[in-house]
Protein backbone atom coordinates (compact mmCIF):
# COMPACT_ATOMS: atom_id res chain seq x y z
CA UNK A 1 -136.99 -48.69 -17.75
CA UNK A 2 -139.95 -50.28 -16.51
CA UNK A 3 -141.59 -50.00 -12.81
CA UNK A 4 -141.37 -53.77 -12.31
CA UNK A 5 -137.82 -53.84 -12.47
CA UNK A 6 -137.17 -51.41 -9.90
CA UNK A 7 -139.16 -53.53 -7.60
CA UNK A 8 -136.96 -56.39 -5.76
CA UNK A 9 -138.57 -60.00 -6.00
CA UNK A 10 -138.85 -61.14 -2.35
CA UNK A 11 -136.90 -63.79 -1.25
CA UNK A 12 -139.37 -66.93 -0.67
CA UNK A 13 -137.92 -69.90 1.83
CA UNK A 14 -140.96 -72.04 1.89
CA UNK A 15 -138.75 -74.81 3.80
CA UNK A 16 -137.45 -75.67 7.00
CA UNK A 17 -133.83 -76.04 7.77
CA UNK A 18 -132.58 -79.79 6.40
CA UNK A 19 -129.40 -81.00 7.30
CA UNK A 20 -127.35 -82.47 4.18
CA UNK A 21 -127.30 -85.83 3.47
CA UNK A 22 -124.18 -87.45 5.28
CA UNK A 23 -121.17 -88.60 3.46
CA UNK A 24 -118.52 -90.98 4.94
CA UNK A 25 -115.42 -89.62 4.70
CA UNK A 26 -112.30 -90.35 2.32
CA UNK A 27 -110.53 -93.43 3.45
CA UNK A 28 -106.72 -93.59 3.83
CA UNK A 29 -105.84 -90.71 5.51
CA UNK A 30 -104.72 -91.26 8.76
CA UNK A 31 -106.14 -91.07 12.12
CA UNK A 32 -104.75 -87.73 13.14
CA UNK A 33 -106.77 -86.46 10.38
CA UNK A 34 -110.29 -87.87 10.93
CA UNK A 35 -109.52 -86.72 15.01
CA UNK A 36 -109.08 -83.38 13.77
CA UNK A 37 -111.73 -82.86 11.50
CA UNK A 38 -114.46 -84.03 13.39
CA UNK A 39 -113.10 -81.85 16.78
CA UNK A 40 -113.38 -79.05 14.03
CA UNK A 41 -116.79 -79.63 13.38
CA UNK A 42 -117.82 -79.94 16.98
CA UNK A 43 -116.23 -76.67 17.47
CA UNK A 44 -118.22 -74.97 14.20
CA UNK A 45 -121.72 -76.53 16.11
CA UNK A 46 -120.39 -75.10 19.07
CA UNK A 47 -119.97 -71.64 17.97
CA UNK A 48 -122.82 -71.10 16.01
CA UNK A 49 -125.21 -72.26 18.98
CA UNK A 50 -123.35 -69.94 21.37
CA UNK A 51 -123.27 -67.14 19.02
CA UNK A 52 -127.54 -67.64 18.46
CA UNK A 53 -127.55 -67.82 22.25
CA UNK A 54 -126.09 -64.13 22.61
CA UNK A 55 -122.36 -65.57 23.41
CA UNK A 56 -120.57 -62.85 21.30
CA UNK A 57 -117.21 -62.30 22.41
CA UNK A 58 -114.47 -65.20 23.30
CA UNK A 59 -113.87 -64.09 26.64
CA UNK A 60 -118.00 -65.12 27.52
CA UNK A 61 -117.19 -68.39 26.55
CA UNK A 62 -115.99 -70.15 29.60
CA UNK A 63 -115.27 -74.11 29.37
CA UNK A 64 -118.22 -74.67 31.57
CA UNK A 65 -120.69 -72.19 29.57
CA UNK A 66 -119.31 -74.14 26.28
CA UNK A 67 -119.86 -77.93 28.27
CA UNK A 68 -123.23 -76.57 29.59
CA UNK A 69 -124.17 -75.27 25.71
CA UNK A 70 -122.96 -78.78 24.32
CA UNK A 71 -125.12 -80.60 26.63
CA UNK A 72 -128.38 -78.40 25.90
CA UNK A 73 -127.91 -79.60 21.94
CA UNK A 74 -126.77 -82.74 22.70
CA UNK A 75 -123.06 -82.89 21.63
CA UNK A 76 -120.52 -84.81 24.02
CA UNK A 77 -119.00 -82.48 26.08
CA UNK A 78 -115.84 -81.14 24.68
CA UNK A 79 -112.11 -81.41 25.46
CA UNK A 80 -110.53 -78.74 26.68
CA UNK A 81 -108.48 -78.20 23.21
CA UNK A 82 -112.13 -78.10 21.46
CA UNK A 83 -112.84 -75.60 24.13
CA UNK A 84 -110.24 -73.44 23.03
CA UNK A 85 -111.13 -74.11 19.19
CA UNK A 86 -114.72 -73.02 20.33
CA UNK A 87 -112.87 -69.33 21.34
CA UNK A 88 -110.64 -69.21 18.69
CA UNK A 89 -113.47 -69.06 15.94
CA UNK A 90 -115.52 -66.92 17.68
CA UNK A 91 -112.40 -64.35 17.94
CA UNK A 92 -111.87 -65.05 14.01
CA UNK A 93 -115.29 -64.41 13.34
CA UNK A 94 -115.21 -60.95 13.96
C-alpha cells in the first residue's frame, strides 16, 4: 500500500457560510400548517444560537434569556409555546 494513502486529504472550506436560496412554500395546505412550520424554524434558529452562546442544558434557557437571545439576532421575540419548543429541542438534542 502506498504512503499517500495513509495520509488523510484535509478538508478545504474556502467559503463563508451562505444561506440557501429561499423557496416559497407549497400552497394549499392550511394555515395551521404554515403557523407551525415557521414557529418550528424560529425555534431551530433559536437553539442553535443559544447552544453557540454556551446555553447547554434546557433548564438555562429561561423565556427571558431566549427573548433577550432572539433580539441580539434579530428574530421577533417568541411566544411562550416557541419558548417551550426552544427547550424541548435542546433536551432532544442530547
Amino acid at each position: 500500500m502506498p504512503a499517500a494513502a495513509l495520509i488523510p486529504k484535509p478538508l478545504l472550506i474556502d467559503m463563508p457560510y451562505a444561506p440557501l436560496a429561499k423557496k416559497p412554500l407549497p400552497a394549499g395546505r392550511p394555515r395551521e400548517w404554515y403557523i407551525t412550520h415557521n414557529r418550528r424554524l424560529k425555534a431551530m434558529r433559536l437553539a442553535i444560537a443559544l447552544l453557540d452562546s454556551g446555553v447547554y442544558v434546557p433548564n438555562q434557557a429561561s423565556n427571558n434569556r431566549i427573548r433577550s437571545m432572539a433580539e441580539d439576532v434579530g428574530i421577533h421575540p417568541p411566544s411562550d409555546i416557541t419558548c417551550h419548543m426552544v427547550r424541548a429541542l435542546m433536551r432532544y438534542s442530547r
